[in-house]
PDB file of N, CA and C in Angstrom:
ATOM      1  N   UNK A   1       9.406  -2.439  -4.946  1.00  0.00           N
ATOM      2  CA  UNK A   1       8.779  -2.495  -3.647  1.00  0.00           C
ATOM      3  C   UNK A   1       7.748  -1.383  -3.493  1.00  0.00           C
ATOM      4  N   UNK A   2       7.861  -0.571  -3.901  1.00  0.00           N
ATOM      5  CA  UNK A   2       7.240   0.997  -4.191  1.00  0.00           C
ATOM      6  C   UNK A   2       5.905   0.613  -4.898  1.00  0.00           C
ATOM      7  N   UNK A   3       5.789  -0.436  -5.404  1.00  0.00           N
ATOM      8  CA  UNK A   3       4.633  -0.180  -6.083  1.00  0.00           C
ATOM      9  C   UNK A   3       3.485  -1.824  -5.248  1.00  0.00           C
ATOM     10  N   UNK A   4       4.186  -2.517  -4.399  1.00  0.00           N
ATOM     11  CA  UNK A   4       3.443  -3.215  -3.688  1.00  0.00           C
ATOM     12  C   UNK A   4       3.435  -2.577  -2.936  1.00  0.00           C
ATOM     13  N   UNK A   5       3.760  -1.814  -2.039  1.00  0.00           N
ATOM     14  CA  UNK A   5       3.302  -0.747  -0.636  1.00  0.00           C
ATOM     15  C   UNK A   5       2.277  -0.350  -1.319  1.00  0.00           C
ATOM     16  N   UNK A   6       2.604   0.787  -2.261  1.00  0.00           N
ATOM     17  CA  UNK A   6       0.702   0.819  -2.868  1.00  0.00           C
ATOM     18  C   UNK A   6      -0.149   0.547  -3.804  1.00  0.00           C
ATOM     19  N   UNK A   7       0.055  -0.482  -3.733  1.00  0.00           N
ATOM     20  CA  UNK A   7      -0.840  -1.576  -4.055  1.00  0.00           C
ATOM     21  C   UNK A   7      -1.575  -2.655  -3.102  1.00  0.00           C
ATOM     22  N   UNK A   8      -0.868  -2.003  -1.505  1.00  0.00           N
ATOM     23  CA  UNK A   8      -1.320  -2.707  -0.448  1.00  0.00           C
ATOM     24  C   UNK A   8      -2.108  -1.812   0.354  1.00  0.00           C
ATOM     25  N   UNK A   9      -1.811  -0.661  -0.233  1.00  0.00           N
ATOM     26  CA  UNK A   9      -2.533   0.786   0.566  1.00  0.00           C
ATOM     27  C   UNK A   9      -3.807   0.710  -0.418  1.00  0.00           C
ATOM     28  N   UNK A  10      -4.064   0.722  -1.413  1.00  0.00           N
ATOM     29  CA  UNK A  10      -5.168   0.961  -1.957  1.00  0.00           C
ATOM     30  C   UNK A  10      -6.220  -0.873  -1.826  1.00  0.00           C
ATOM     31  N   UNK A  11      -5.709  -1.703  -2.042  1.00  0.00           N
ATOM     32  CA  UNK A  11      -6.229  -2.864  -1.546  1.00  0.00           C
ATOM     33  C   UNK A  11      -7.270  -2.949   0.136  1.00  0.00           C
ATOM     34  N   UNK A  12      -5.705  -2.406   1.075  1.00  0.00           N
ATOM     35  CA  UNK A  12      -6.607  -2.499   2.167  1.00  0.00           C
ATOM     36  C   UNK A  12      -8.282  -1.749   2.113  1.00  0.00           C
ATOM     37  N   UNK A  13      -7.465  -0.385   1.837  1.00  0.00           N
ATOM     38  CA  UNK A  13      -8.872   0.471   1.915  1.00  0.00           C
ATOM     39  C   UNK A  13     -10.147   0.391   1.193  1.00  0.00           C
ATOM     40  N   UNK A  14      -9.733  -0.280  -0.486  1.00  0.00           N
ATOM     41  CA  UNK A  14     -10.532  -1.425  -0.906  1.00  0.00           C
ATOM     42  C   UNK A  14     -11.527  -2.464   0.006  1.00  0.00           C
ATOM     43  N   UNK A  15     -10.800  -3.192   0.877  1.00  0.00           N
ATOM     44  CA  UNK A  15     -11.855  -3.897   1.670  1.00  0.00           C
ATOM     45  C   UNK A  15     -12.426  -3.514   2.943  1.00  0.00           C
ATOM     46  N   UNK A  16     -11.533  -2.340   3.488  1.00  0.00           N
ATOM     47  CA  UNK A  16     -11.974  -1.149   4.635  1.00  0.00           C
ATOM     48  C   UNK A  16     -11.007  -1.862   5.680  1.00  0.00           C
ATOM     49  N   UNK A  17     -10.090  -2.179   5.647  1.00  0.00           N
ATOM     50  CA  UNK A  17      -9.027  -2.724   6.558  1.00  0.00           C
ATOM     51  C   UNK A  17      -7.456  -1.606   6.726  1.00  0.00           C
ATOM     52  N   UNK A  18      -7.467  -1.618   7.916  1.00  0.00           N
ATOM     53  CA  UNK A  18      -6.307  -0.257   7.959  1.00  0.00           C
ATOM     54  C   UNK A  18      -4.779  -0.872   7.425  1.00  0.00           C
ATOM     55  N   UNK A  19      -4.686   0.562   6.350  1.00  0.00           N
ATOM     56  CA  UNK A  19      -3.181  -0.041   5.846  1.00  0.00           C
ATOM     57  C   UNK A  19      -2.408   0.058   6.095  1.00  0.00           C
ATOM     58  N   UNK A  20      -2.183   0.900   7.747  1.00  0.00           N
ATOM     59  CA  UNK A  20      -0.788   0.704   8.174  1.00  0.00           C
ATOM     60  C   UNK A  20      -0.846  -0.301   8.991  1.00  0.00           C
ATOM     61  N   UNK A  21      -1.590  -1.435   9.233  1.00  0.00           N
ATOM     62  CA  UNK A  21      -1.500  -2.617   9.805  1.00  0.00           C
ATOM     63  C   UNK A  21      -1.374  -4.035   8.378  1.00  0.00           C
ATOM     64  N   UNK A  22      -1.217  -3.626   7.445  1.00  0.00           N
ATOM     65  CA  UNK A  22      -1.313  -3.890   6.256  1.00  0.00           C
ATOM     66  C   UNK A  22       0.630  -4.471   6.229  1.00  0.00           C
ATOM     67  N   UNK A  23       0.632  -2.640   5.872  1.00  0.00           N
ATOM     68  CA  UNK A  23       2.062  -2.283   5.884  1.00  0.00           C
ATOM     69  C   UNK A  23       2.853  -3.162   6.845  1.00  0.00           C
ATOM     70  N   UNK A  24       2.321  -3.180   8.503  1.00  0.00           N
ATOM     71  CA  UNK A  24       3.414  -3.515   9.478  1.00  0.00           C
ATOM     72  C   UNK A  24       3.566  -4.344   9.255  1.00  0.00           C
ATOM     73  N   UNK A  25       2.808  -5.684   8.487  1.00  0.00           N
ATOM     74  CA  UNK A  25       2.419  -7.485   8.299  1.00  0.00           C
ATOM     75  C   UNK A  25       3.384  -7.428   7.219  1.00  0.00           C
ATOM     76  N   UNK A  26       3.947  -6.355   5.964  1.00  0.00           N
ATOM     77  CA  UNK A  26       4.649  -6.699   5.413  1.00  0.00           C
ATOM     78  C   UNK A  26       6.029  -6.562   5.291  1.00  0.00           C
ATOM     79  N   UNK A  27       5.780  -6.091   6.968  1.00  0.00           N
ATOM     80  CA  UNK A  27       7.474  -5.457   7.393  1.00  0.00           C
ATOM     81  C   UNK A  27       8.044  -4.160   7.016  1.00  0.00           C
ATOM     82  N   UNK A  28       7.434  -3.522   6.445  1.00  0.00           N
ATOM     83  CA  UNK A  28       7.060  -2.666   5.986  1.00  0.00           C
ATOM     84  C   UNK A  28       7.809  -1.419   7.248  1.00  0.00           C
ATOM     85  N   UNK A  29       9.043  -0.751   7.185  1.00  0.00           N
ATOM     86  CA  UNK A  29       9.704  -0.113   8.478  1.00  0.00           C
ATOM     87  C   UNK A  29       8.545   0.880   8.680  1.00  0.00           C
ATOM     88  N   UNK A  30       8.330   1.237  10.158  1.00  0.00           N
ATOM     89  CA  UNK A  30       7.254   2.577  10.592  1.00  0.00           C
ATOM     90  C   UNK A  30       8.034   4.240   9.398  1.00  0.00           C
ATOM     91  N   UNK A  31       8.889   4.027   9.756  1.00  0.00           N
ATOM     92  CA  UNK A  31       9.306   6.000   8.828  1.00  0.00           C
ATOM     93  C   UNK A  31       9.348   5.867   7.423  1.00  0.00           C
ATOM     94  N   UNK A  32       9.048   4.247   6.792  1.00  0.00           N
ATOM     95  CA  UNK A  32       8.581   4.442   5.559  1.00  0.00           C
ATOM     96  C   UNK A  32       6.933   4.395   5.698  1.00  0.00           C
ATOM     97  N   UNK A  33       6.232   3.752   6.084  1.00  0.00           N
ATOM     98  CA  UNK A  33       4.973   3.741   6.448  1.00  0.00           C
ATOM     99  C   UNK A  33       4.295   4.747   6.388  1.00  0.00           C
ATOM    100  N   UNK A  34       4.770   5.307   7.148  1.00  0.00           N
ATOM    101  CA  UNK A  34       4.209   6.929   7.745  1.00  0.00           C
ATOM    102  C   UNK A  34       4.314   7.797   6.864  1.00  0.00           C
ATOM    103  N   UNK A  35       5.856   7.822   6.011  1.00  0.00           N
ATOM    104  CA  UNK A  35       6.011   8.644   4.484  1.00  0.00           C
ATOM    105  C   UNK A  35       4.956   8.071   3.481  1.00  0.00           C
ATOM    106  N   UNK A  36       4.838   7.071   3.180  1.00  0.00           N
ATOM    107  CA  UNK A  36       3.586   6.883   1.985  1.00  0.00           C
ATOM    108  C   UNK A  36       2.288   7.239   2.783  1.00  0.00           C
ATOM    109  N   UNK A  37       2.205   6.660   4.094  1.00  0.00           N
ATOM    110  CA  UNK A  37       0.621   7.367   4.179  1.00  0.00           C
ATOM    111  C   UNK A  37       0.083   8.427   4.551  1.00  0.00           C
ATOM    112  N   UNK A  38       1.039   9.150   4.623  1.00  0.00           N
ATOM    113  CA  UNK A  38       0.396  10.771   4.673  1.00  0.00           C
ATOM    114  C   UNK A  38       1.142  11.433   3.252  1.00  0.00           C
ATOM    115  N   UNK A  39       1.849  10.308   2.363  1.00  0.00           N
ATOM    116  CA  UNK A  39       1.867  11.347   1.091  1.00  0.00           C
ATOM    117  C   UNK A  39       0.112  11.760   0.088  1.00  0.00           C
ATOM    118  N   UNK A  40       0.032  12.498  -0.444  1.00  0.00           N
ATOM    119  CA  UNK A  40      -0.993  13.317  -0.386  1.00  0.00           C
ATOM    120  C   UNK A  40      -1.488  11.880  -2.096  1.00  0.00           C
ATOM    121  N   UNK A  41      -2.778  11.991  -2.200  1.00  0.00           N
ATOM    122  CA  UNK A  41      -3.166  11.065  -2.694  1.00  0.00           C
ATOM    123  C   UNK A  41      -2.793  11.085  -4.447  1.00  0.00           C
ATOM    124  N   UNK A  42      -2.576  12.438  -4.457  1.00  0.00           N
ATOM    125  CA  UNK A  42      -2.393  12.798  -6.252  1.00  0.00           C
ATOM    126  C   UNK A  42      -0.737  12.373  -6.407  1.00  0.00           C
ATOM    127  N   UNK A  43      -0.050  12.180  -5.393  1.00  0.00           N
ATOM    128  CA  UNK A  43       1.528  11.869  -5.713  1.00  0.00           C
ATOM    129  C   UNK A  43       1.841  10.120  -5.871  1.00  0.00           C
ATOM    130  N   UNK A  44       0.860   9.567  -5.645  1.00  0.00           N
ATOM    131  CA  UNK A  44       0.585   8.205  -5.468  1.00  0.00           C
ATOM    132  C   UNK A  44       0.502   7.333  -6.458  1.00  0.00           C
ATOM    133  N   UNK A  45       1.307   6.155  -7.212  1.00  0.00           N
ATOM    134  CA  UNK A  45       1.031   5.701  -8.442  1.00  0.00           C
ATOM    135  C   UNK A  45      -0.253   5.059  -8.518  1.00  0.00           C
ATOM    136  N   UNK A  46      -0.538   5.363  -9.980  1.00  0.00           N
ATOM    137  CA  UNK A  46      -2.115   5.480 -10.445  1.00  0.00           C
ATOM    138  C   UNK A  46      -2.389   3.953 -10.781  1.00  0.00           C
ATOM    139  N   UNK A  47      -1.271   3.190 -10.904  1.00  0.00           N
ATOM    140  CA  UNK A  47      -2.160   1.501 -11.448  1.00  0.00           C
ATOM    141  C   UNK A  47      -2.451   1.244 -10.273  1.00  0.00           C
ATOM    142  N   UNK A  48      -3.607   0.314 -10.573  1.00  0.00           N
ATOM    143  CA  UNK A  48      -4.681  -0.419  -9.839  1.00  0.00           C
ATOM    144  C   UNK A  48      -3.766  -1.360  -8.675  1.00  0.00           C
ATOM    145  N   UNK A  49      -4.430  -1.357  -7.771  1.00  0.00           N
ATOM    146  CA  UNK A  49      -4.035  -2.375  -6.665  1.00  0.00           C
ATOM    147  C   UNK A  49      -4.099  -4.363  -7.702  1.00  0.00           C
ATOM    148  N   UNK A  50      -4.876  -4.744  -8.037  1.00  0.00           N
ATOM    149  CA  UNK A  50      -5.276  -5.715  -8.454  1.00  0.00           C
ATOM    150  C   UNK A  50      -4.404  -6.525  -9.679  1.00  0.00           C
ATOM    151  N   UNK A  51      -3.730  -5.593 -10.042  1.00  0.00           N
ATOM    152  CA  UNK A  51      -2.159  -5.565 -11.068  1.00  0.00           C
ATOM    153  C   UNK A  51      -1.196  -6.446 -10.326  1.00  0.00           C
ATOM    154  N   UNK A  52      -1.130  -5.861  -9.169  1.00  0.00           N
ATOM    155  CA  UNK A  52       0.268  -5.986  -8.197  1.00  0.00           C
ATOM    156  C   UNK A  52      -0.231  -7.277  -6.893  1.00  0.00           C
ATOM    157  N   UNK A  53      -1.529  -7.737  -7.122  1.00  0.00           N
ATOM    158  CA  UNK A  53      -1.381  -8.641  -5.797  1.00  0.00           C
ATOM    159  C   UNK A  53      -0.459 -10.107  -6.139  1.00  0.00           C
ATOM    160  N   UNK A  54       0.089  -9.676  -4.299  1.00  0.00           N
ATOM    161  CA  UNK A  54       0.990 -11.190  -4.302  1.00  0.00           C
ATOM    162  C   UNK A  54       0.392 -12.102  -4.770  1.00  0.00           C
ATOM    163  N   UNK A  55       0.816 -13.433  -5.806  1.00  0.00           N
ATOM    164  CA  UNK A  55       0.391 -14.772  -5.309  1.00  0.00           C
ATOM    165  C   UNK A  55      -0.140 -14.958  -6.893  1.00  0.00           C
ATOM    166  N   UNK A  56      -0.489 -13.820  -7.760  1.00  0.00           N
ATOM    167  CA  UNK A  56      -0.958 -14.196  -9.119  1.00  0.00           C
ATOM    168  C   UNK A  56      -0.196 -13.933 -10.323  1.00  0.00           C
ATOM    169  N   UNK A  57      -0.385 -14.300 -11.316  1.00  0.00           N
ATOM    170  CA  UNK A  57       0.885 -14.013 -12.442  1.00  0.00           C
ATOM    171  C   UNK A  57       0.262 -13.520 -13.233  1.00  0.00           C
TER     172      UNK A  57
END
């Protein structure tokens, strides 16, 4: 799950769409939300958003 949260954080901001409205669409609880998006950007896993989108194999 850890790695679609960001893979949904770097996606949004990818198309300039806010990712904690991203997050809330994926149910995503607010006190986890809030922990990934103010974790600092270098603690953040490094594969690509485009790896991890829903819907492709």
């Amino acid at each position: 799950m850890a790695l679609l949260i960001d893979a949904t954080i770097h996606e949004a901001i990818a198309r300039g769409r806010p990712a904690a409205r991203e997050l809330a669409a994926m149910g995503v609880p607010f006190e986890v939300a809030i922990r990934v998006l103010t974790r600092p950007e270098e603690r953040r896993h490094p594969l690509p958003a485009a790896q991890f989108r829903r819907g492709t194999s």
